[in-house]
Protein backbone atom coordinates (compact mmCIF):
# COMPACT_ATOMS: atom_id res chain seq x y z
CA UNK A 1 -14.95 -5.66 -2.22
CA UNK A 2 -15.65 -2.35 -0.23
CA UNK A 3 -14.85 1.05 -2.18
CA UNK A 4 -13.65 3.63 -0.30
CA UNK A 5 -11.92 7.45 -0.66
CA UNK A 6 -8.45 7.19 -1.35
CA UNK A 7 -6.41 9.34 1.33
CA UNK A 8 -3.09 9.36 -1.00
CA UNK A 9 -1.38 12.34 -1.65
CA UNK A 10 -2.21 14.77 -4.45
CA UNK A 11 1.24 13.71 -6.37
CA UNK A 12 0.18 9.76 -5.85
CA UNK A 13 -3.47 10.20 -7.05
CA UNK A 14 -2.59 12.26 -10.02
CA UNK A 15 -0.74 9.46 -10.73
CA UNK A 16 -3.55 6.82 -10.04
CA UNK A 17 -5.97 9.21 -12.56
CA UNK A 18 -2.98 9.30 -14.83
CA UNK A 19 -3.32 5.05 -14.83
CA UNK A 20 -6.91 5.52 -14.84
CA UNK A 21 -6.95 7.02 -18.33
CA UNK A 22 -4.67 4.59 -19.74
CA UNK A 23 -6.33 3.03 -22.88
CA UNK A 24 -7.71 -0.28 -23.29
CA UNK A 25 -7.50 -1.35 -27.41
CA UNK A 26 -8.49 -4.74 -28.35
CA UNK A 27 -9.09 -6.30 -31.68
CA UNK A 28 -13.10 -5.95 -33.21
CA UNK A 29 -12.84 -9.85 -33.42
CA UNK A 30 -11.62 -9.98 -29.90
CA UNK A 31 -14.74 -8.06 -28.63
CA UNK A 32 -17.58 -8.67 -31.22
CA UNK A 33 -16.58 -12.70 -31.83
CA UNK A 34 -15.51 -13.88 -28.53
CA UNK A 35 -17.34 -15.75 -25.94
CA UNK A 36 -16.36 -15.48 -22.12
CA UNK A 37 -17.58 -15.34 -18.49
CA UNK A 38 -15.68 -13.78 -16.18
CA UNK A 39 -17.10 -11.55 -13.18
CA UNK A 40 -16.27 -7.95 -13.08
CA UNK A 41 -13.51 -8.72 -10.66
CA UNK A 42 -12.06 -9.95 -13.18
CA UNK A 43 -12.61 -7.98 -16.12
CA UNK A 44 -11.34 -5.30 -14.72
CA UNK A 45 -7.68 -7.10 -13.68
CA UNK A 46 -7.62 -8.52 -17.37
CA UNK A 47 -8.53 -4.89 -18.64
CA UNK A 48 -6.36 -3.37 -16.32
CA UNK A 49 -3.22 -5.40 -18.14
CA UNK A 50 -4.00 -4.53 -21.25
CA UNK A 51 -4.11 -1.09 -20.88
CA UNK A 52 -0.54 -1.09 -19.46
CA UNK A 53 0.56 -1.98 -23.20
CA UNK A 54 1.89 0.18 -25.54
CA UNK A 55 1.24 1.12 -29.15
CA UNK A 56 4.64 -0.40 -30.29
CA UNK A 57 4.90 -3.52 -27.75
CA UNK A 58 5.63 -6.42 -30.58
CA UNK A 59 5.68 -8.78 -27.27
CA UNK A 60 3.79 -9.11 -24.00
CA UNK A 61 5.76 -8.26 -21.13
CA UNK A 62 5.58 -10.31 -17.87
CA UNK A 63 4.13 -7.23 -15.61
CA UNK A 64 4.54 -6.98 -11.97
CA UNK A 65 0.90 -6.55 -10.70
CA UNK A 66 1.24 -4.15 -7.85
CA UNK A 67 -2.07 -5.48 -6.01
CA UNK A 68 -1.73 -1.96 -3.61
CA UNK A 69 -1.50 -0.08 -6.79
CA UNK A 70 -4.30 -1.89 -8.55
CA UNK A 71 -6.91 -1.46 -5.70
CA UNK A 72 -6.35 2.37 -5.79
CA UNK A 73 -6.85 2.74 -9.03
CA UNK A 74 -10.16 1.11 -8.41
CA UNK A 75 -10.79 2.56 -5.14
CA UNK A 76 -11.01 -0.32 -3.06
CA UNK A 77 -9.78 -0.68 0.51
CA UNK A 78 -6.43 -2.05 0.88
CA UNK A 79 -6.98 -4.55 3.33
CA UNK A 80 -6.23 -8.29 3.83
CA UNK A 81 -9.70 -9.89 3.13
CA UNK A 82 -9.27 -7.39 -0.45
CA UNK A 83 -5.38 -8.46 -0.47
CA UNK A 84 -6.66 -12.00 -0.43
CA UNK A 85 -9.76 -12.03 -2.81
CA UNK A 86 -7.95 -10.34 -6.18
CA UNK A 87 -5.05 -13.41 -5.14
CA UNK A 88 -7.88 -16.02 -5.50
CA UNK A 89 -9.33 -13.14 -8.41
CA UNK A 90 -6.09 -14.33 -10.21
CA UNK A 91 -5.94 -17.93 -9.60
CA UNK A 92 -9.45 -17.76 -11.20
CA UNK A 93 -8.20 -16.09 -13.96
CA UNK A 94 -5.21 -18.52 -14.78
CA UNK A 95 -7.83 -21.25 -14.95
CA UNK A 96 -10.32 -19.66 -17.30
CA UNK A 97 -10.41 -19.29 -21.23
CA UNK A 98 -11.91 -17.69 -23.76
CA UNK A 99 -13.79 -18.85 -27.11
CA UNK A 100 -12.92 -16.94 -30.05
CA UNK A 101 -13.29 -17.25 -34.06
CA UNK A 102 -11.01 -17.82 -36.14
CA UNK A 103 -10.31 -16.75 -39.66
CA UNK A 104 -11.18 -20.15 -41.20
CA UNK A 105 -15.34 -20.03 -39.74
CA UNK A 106 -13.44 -22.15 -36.22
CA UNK A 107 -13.42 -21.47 -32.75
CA UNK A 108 -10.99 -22.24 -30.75
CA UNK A 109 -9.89 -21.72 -26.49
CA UNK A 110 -7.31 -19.39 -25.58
CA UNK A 111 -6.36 -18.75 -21.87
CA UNK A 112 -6.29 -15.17 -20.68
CA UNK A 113 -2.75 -15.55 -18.91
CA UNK A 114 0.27 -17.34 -18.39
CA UNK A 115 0.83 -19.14 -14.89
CA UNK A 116 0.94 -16.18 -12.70
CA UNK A 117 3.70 -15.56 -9.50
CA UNK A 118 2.87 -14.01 -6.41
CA UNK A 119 5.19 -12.48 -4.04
CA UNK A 120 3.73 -12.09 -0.37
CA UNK A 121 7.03 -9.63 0.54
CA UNK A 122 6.65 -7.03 -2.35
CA UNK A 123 2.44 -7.53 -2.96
CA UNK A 124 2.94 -8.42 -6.22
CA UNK A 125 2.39 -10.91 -8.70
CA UNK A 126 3.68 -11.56 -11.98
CA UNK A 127 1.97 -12.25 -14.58
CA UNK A 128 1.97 -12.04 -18.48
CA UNK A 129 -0.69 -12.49 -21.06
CA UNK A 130 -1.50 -15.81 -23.20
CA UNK A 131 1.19 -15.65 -26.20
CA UNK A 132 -2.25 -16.41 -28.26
CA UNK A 133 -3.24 -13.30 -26.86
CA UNK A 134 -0.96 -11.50 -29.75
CA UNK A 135 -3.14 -10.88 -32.95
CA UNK A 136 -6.01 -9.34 -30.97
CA UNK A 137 -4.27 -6.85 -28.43
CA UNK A 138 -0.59 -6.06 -30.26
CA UNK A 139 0.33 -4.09 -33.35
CA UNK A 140 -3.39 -3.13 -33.80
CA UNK A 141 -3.61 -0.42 -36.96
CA UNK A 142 -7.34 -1.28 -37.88
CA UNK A 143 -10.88 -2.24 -36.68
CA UNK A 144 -10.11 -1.97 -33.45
CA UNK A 145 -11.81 -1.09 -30.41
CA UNK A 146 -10.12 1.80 -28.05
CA UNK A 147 -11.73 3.25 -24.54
CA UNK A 148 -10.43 4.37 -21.41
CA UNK A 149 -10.10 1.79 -18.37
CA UNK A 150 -11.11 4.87 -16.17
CA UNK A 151 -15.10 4.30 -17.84
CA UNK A 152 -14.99 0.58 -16.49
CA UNK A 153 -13.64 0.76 -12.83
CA UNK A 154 -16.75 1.99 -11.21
CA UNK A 155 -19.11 -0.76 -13.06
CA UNK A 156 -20.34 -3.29 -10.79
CA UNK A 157 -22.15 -5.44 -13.06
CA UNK A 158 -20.18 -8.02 -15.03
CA UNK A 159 -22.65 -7.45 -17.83
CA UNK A 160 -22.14 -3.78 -17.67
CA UNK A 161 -18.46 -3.86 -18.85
CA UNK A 162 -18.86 -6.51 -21.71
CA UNK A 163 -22.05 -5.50 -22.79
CA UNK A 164 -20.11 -1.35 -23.07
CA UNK A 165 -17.36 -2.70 -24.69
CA UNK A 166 -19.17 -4.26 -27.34
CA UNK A 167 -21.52 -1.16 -28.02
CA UNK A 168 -17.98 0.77 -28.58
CA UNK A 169 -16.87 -1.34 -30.93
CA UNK A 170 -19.92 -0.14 -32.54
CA UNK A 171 -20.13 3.24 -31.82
CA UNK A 172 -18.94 4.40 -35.37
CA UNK A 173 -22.03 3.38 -36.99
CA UNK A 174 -24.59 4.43 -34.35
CA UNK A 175 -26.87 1.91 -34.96
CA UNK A 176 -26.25 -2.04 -34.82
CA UNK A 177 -28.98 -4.46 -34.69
CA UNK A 178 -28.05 -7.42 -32.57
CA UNK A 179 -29.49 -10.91 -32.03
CA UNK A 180 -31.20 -11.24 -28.43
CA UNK A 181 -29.63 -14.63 -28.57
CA UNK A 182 -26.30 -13.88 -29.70
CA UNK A 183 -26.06 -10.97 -26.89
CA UNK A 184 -26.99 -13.57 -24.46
CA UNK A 185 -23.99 -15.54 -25.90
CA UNK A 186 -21.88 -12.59 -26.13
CA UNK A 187 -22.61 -11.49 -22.33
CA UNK A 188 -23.18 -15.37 -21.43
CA UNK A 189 -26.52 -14.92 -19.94
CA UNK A 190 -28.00 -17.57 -21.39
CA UNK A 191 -29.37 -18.63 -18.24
CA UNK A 192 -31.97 -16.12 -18.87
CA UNK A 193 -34.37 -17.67 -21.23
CA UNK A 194 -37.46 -15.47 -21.22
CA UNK A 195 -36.49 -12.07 -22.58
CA UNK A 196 -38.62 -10.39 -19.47
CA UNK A 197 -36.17 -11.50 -17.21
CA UNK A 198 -33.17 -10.83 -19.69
CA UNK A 199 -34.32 -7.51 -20.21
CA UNK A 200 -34.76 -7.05 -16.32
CA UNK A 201 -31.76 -8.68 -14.77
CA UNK A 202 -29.25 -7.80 -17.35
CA UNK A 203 -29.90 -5.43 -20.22
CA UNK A 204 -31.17 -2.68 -18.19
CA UNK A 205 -29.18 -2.88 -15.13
CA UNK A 206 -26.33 -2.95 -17.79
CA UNK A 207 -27.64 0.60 -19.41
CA UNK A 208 -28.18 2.36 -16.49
CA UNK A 209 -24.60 1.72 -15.74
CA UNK A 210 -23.15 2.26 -19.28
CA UNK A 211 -25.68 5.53 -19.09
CA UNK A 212 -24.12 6.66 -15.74
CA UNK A 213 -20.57 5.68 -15.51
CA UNK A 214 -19.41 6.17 -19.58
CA UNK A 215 -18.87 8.20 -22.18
CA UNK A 216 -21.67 6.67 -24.20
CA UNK A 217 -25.41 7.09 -24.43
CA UNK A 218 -27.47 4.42 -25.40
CA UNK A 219 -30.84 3.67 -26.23
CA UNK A 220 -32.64 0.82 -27.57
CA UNK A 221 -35.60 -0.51 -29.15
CA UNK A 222 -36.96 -4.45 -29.96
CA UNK A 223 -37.80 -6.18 -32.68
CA UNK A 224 -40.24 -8.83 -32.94
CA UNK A 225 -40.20 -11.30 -35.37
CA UNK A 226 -43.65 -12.77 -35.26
CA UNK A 227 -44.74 -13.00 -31.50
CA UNK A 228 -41.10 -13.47 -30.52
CA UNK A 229 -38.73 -10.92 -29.20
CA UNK A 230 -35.95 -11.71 -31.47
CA UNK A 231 -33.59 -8.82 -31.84
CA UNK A 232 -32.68 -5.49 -30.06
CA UNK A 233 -31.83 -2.21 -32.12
CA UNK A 234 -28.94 -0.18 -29.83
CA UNK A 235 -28.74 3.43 -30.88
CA UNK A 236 -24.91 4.62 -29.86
CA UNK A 237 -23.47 8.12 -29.22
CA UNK A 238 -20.24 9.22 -28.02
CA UNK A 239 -20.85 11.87 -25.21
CA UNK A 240 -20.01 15.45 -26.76
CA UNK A 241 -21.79 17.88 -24.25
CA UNK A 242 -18.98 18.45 -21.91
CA UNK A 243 -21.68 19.19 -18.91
CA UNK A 244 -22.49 15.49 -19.12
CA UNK A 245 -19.24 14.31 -18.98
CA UNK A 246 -18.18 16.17 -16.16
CA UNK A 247 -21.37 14.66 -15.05
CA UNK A 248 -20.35 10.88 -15.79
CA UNK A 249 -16.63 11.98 -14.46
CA UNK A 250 -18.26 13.03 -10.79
CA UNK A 251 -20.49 9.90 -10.99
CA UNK A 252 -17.03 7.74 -11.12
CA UNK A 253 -15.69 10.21 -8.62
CA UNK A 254 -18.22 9.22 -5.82
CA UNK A 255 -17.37 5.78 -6.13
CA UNK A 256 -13.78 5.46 -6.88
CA UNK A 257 -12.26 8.89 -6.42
CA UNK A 258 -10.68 11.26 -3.81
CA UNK A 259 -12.99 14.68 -3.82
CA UNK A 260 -9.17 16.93 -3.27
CA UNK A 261 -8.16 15.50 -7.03
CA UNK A 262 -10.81 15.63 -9.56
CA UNK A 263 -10.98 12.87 -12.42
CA UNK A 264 -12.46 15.49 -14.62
CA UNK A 265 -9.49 17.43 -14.59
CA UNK A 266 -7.10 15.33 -16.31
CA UNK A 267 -9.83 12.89 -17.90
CA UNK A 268 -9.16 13.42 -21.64
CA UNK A 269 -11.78 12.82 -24.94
């Protein structure tokens, strides 16, 4: 999908920033147990639902996805060929699941939504989240994951946005030592089965993004176990210098934003 500058009015894309900095919170398990593929078309719907719930939602709501709405806030043309591909985006969605752990050592499959609705007339289409859904998104008051949908819209890479939510949900201890392995499970890239091309077609491509386009920096170092490349070492900080996040706020600006309304100016922590 194209990206282009919004020409809305200043009231309208306050607004849109206003959605942009709505927070995504999900469950630890949800985001350091679960196993999913799903492009970043797709992430970023799913994401973009769950930041339109509330802190004292006991039940998901059947929302009215306002596609017009939805490809502003990401700063995509509105145009039929876009109209068209987040409709088959959701149709995708409605036949996908997700693998997560449960509190007994199983896994079992969740779907991400309900059967959605669309309605040509209005653009919209209903849609509610998986009742299953529940334990890891509502009524959250502990190890929990929070972040701002705003640092996700201007990702391209699906790898990117799974790989930054992870490293938040980690970003209180600073350091984490994960599994090469398990990432590749995690980010389901296990297609890539030398660590060369792991570390070439994901992992870095997936920094430089988290590096430009979030409010985390990241660095990393490997571990070898033997001759093997066997785990990776992610050093995590949250972004305190307020020169590099109006930095990381213009770098989301050129590729989703309008230059009359700045993101930095209502952006918040």
């Amino acid at each position: 999908m194209s990206a282009k500058k919004n020409t809305t009015s200043t009231a309208e894309q306050l607004t849109l920033l206003e959605v942009r900095n709505y927070k995504v919170v999900k469950s630890n398990d949800l985001v350091q147990k679960s196993r999913f593929q799903l492009s970043a078309q797709e992430q970023k719907i799913i994401l973009y639902i769950i930041s339109k719930i509330k802190p004292d939602d006991d039940e998901f709501i059947t929302q009215d996805l306002n596609i017009g709405e939805f490809c502003k806030v990401c700063g995509i043309n509105i145009c039929g060929k876009n109209y068209n591909d987040i409709k088959a985006t959701i149709k995708e969605l409605a036949d996908k699941s997700i693998w997560v752990m449960l509190e007994n050592g199983e896994e079992t499959v969740i779907r991400w939504i309900d059967r959605p609705f669309m309605n040509k007339k209005t653009g919209t289409i209903r849609v509610k989240l998986d009742d299953f859904m529940k334990p890891y998104l509502l009524q959250l008051h502990e190890k929990f994951t929070q972040f701002e949908l705003m640092y996700t819209l201007a990702m391209k890479s699906q790898y990117s946005i799974r790989l930054y939510e992870i490293l938040k949900s980690y970003e209180y201890k600073h350091n984490i030592v994960l599994g090469i392995d398990e990432l590749k499970e995690q980010l389901f890239a296990t297609q890539y089965k030398r660590y060369p091309d792991f570390k070439r077609y994901v992992l870095e491509k997936a920094l430089k993004e988290i590096d430009e386009l979030s409010d985390l920096t990241v660095s990393y170092m490997i571990i070898k176990e033997g001759r093997a490349f066997t785990k990776i070492q992610f050093s995590i900080q949250i972004r305190s210098d307020m020169q590099e996040r109006f930095k990381v706020w213009r770098n989301i600006e050129d590729i989703i934003g309008d230059n009359r309304i700045k993101i930095s100016s209502v952006a918040k922590g």
